[in-house]
N, C-alpha and C. Protein backbone atom coordinates (compact mmCIF):
# COMPACT_ATOMS: atom_id res chain seq x y z
N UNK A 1 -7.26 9.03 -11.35
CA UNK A 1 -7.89 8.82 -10.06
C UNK A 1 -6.89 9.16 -8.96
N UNK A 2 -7.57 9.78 -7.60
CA UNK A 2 -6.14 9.83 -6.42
C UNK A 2 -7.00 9.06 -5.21
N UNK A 3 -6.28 8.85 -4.43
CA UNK A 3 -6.85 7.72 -3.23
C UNK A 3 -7.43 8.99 -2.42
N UNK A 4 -8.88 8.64 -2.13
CA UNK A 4 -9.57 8.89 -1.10
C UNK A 4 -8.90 9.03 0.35
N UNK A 5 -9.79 9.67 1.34
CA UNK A 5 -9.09 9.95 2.40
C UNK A 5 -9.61 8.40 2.75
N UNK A 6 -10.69 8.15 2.99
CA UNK A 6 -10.57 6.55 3.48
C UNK A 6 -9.40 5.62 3.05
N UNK A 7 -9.01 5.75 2.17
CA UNK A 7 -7.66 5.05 1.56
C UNK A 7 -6.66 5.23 2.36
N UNK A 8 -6.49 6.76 2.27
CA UNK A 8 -5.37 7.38 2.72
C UNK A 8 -5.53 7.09 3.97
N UNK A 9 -6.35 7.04 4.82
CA UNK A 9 -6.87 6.89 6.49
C UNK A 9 -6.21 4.99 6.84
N UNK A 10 -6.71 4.10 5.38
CA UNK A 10 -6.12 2.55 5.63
C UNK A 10 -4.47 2.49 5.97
N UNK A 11 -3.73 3.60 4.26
CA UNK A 11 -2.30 3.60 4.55
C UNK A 11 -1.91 4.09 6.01
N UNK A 12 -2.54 5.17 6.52
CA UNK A 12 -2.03 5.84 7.73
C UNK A 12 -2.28 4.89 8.86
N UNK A 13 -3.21 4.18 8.87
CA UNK A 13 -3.67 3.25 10.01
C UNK A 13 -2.77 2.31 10.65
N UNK A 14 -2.08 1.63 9.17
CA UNK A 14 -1.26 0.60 8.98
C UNK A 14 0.39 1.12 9.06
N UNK A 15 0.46 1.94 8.55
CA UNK A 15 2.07 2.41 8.28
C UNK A 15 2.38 3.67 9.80
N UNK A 16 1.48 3.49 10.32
CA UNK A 16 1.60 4.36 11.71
C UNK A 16 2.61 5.87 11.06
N UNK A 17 3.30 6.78 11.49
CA UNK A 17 4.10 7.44 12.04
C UNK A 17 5.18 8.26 12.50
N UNK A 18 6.02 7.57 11.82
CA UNK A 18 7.46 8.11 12.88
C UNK A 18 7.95 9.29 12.45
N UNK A 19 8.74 10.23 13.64
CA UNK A 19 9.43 11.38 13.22
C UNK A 19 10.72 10.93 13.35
N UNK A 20 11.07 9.74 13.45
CA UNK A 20 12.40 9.23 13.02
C UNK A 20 12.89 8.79 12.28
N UNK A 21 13.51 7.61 12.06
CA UNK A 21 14.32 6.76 11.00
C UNK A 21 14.03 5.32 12.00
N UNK A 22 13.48 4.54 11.35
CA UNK A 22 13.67 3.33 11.93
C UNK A 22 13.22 2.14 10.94
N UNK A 23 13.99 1.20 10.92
CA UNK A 23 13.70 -0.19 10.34
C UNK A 23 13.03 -0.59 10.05
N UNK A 24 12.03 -0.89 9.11
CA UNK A 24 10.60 -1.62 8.89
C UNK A 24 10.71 -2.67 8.85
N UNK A 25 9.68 -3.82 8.62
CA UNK A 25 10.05 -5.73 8.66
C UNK A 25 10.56 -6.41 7.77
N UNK A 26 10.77 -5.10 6.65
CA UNK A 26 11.82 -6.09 5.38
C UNK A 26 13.31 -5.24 5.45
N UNK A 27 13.07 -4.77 6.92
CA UNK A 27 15.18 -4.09 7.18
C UNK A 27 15.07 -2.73 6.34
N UNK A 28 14.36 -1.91 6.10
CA UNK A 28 14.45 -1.04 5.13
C UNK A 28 14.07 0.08 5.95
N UNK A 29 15.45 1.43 5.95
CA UNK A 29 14.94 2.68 6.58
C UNK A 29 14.10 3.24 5.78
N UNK A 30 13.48 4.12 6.93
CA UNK A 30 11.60 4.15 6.89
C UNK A 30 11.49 5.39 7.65
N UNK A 31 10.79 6.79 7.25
CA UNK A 31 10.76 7.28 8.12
C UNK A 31 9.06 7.87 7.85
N UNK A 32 8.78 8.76 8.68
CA UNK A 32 7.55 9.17 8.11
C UNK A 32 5.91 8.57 8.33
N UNK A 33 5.30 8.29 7.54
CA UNK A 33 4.58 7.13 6.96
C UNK A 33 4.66 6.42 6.13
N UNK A 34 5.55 5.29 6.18
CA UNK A 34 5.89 4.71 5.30
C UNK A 34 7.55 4.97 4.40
N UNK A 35 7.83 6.30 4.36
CA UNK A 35 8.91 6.56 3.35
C UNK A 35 10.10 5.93 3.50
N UNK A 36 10.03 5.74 2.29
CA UNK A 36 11.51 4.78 2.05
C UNK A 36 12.75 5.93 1.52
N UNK A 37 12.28 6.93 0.35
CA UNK A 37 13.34 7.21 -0.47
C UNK A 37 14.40 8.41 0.70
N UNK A 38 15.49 8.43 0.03
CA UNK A 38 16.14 9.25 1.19
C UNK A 38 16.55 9.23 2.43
N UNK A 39 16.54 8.23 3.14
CA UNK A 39 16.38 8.71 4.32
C UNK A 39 17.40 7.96 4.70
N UNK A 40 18.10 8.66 6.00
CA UNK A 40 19.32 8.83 6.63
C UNK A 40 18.80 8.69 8.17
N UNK A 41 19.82 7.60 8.41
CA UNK A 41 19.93 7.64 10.49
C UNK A 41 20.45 9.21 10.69
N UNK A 42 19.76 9.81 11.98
CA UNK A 42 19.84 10.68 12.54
C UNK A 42 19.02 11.70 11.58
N UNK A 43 17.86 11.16 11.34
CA UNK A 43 16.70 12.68 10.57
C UNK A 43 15.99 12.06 11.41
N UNK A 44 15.45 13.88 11.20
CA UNK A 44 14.17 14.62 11.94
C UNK A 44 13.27 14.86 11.18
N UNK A 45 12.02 14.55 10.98
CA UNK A 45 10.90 15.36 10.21
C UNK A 45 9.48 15.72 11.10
N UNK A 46 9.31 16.43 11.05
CA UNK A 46 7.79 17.31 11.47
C UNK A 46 6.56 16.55 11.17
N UNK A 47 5.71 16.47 11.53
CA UNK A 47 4.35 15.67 10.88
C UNK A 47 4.19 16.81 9.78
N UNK A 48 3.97 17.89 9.46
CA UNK A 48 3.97 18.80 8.31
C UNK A 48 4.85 18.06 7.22
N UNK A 49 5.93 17.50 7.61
CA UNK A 49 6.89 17.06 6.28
C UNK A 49 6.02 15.72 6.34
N UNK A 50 5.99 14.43 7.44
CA UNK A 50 5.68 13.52 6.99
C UNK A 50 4.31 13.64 6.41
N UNK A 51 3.21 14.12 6.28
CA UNK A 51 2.24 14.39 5.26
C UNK A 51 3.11 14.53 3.65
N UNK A 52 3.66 15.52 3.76
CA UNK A 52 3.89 16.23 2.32
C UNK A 52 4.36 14.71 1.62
N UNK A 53 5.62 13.98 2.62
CA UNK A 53 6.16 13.26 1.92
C UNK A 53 5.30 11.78 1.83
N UNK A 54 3.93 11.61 2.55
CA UNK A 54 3.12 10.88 1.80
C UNK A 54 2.12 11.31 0.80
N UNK A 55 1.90 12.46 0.62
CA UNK A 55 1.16 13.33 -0.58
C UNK A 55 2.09 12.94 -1.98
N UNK A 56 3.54 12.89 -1.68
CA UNK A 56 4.40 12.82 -3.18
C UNK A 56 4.45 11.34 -3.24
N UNK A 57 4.82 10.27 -2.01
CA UNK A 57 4.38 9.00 -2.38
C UNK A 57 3.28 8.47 -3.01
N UNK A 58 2.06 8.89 -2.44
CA UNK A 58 0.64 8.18 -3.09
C UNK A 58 0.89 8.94 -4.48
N UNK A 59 1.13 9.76 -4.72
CA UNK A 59 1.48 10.07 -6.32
C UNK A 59 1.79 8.75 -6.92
N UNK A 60 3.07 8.60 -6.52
CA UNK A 60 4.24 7.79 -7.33
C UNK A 60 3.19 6.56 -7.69
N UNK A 61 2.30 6.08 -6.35
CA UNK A 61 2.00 4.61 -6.13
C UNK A 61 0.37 4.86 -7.33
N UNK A 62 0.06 6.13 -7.08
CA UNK A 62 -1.43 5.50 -7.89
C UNK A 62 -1.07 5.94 -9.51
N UNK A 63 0.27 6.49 -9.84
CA UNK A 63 0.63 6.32 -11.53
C UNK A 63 1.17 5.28 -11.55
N UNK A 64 1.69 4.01 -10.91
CA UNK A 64 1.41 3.08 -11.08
C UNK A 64 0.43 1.88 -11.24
N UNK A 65 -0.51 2.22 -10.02
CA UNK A 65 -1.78 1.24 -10.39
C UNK A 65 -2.77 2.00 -12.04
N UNK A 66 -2.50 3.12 -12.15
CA UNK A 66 -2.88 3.71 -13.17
C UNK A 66 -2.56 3.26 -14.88
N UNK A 67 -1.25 3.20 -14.19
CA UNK A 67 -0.68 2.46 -15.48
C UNK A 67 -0.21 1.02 -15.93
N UNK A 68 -0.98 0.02 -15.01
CA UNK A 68 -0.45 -1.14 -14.90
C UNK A 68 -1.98 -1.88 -14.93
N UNK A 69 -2.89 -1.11 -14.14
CA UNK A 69 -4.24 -1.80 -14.40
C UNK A 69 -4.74 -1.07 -15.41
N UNK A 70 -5.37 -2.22 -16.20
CA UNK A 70 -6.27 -2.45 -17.53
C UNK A 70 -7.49 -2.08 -17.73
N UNK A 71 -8.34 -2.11 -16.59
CA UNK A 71 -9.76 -2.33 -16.37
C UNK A 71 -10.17 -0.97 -15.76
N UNK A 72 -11.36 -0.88 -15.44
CA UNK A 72 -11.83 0.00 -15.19
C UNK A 72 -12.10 -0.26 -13.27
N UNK A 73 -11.82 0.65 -12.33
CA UNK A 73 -11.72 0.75 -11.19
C UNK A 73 -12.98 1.43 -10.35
N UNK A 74 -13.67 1.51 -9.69
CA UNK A 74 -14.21 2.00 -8.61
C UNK A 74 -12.88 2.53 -7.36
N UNK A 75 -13.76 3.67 -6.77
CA UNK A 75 -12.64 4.34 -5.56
C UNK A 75 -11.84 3.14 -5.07
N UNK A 76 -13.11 2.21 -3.89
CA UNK A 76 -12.38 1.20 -3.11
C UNK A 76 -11.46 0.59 -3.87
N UNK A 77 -12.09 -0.04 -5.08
CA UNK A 77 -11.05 -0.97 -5.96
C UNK A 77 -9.44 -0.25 -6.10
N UNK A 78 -9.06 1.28 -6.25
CA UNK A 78 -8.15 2.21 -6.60
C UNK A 78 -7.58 2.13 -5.56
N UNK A 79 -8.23 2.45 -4.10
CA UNK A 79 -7.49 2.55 -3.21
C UNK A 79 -7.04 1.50 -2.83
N UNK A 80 -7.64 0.72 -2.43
CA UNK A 80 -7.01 -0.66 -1.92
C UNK A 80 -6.13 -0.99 -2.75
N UNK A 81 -5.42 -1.03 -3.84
CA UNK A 81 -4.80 -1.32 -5.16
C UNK A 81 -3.30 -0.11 -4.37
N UNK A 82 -3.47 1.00 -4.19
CA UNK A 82 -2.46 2.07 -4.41
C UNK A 82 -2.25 1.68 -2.57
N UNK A 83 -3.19 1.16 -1.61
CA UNK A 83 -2.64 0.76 -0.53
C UNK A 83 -1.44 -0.28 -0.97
N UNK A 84 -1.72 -1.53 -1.04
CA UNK A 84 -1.18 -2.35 -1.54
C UNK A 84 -0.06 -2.23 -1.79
N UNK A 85 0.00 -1.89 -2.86
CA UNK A 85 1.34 -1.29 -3.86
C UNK A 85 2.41 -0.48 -3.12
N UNK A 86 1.88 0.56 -2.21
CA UNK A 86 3.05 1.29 -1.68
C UNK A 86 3.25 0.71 -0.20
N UNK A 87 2.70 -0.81 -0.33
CA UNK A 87 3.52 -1.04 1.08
C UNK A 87 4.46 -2.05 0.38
N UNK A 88 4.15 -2.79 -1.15
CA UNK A 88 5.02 -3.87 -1.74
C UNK A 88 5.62 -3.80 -2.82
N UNK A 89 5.36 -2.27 -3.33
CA UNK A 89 6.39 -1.82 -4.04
C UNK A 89 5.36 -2.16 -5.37
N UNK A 90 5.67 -1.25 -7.11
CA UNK A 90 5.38 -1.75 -8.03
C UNK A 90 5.72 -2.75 -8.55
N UNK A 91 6.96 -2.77 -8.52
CA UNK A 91 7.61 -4.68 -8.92
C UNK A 91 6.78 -5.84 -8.43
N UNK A 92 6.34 -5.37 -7.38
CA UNK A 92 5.50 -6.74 -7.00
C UNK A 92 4.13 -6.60 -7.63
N UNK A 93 3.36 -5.51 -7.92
CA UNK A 93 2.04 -5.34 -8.36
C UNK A 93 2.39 -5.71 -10.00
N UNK A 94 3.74 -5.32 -10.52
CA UNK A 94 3.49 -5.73 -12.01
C UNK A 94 3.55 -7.33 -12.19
N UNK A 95 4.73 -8.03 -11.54
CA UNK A 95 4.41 -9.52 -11.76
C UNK A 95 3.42 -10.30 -10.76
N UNK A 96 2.67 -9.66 -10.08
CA UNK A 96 1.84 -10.56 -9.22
C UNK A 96 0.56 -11.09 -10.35
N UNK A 97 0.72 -12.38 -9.61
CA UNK A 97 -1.00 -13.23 -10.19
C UNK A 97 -2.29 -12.03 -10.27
N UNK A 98 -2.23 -11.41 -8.77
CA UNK A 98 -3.22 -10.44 -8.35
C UNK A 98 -3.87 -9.89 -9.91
N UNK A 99 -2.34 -8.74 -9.82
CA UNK A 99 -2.92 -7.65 -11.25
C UNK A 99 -3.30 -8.27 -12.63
N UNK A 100 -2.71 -9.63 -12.91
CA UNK A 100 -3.20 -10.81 -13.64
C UNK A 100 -4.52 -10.69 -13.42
N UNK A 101 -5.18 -11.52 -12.67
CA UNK A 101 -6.53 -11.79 -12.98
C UNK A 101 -7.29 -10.59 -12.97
N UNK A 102 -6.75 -9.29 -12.11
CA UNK A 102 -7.92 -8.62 -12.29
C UNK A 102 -7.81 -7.89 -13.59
N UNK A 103 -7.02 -7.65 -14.29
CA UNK A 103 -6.54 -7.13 -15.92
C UNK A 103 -8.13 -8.36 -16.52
N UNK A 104 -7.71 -9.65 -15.98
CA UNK A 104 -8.82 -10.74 -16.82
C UNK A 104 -10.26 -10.27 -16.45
N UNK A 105 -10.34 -9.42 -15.36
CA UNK A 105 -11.61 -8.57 -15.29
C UNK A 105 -12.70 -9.80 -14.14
N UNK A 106 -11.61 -10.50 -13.38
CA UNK A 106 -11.90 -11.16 -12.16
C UNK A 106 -11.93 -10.79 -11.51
N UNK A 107 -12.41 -9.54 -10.62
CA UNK A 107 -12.65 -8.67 -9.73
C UNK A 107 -12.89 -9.56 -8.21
N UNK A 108 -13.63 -10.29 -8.63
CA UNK A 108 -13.95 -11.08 -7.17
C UNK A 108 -12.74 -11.96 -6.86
N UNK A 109 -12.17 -12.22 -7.80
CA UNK A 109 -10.30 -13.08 -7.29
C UNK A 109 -9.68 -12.16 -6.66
N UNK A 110 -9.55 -11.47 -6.64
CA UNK A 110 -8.75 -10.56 -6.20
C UNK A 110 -8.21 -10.01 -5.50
N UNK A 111 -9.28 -10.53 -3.88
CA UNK A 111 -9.16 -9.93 -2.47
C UNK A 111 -8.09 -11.17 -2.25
N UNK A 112 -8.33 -12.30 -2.55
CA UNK A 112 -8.25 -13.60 -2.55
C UNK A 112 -6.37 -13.52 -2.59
N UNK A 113 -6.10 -13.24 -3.82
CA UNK A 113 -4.81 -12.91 -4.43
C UNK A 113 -4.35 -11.79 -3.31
N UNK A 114 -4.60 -11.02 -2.81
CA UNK A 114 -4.29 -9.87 -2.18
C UNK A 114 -3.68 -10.05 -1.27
N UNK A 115 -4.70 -11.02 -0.69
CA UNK A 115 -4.19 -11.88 0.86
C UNK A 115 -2.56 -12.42 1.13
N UNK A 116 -2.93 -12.99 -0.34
CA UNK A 116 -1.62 -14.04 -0.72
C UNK A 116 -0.27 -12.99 0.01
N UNK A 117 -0.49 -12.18 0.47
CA UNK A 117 1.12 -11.38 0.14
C UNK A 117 1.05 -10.70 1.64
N UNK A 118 1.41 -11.91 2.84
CA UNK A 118 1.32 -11.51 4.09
C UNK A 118 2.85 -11.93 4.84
N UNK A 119 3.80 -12.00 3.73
CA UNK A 119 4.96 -12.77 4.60
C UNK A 119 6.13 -11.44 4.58
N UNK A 120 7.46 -11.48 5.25
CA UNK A 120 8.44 -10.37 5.36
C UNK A 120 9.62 -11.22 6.02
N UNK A 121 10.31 -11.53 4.86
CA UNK A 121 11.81 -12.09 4.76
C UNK A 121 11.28 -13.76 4.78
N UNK A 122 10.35 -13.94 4.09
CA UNK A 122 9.50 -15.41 4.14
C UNK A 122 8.62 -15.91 4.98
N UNK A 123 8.41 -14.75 6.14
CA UNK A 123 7.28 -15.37 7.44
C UNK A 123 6.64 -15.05 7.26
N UNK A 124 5.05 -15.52 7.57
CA UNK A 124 3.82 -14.72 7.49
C UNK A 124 4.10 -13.75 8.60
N UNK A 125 3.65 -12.78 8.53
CA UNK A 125 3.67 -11.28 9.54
C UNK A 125 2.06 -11.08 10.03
N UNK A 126 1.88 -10.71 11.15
CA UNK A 126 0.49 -10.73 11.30
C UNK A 126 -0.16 -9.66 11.25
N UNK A 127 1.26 -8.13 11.64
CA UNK A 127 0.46 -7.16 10.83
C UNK A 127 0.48 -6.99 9.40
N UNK A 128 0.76 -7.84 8.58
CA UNK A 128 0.60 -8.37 7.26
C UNK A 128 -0.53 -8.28 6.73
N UNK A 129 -0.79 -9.98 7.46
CA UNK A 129 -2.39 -10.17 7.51
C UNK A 129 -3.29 -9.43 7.69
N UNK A 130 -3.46 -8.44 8.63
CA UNK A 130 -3.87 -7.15 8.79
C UNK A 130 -4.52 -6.11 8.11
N UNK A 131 -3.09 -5.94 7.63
CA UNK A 131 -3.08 -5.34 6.79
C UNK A 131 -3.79 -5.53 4.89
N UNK A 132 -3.49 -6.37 4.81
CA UNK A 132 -4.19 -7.58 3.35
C UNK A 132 -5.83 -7.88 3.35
N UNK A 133 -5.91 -8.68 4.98
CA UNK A 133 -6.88 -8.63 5.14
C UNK A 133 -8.15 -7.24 4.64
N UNK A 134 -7.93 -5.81 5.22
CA UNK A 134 -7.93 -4.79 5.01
C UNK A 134 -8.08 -4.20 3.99
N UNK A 135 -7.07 -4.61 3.36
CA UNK A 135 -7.31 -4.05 1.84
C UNK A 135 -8.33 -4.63 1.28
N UNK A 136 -8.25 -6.06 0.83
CA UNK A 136 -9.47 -7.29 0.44
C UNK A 136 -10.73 -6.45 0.94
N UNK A 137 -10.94 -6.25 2.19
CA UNK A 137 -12.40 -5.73 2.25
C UNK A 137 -12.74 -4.29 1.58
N UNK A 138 -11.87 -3.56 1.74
CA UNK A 138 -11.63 -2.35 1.28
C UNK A 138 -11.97 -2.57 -0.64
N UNK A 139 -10.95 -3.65 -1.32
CA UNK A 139 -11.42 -3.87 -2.37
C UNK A 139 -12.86 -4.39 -2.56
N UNK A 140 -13.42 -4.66 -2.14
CA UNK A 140 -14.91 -5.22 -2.19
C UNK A 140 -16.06 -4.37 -1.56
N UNK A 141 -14.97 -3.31 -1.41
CA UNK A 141 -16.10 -2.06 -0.95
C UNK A 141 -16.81 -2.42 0.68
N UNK A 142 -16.15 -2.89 1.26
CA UNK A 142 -16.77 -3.53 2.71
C UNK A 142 -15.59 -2.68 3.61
N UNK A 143 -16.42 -2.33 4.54
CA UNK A 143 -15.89 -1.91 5.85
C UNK A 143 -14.30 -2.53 6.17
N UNK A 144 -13.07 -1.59 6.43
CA UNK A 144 -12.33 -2.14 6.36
C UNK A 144 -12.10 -2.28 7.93
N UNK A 145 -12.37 -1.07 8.83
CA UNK A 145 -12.14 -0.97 9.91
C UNK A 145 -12.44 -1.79 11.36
């Protein structure tokens, strides 16, 4: 499966942007949309690169939900799952409760569990919430926007 542009439209919504290098809320250089790997104070990238280099991220993130969920997925369910994941990393999608119950084929726990994961360096964050919020509807196939 690969994430829909509606998917892809949630990550972009949320992860805004930059043609710089700047800090995200867990201290981590960030440039792009979202990108973590590589990146150095004083880069430049083009919106042409920051695409490409979220085209090779959502890779990375949906052979993980690929290979970590059990069950069988619908789009929303995929995307919201590969949103998720590449804002909290696979480490967190493999030991979370979340991928737990829904492996148990609890689909409706799930937005629920999703939520759970709105804090950055231990605070709740409110574009967190937001963001979680978002996904949850997105997983339930409801309007995320």
């Amino acid at each position: 499966m690969e994430t829909s542009q509606n998917g892809i439209d949630l990550i972009k919504h949320f992860e805004g942007c930059r043609l710089e290098p700047y800090l995200c809320s867990a201290n981590v250089l960030t440039i792009g949309y979202g990108h973590t790997k590589d990146v150095v104070e004083n880069m430049h990238i083009t919106e042409e690169t920051a695409e490409s280099l979220l085209q090779q991220d959502l890779k990375e993130f949906e052979d993980h939900v690929d290979k970590l969920v059990t069950v069988d997925l619908n789009q929303n369910q995929f995307d919201a799952l590969v949103s998720w994941t590449f804002n909290l990393g696979a480490g967190n999608l493999k030991s979370s409760t979340m991928l737990k119950v829904l492996n148990e084929e609890k689909y409706d726990k799930v937005p629920e569990q999703m939520q759970r994961w709105n804090k950055s360096a231990g605070v709740v964050n409110k574009g967190l919430v937001k963001r979680r919020g978002a996904e949850a509807l997105l997983f339930a196939s409801k309007a995320w926007t």
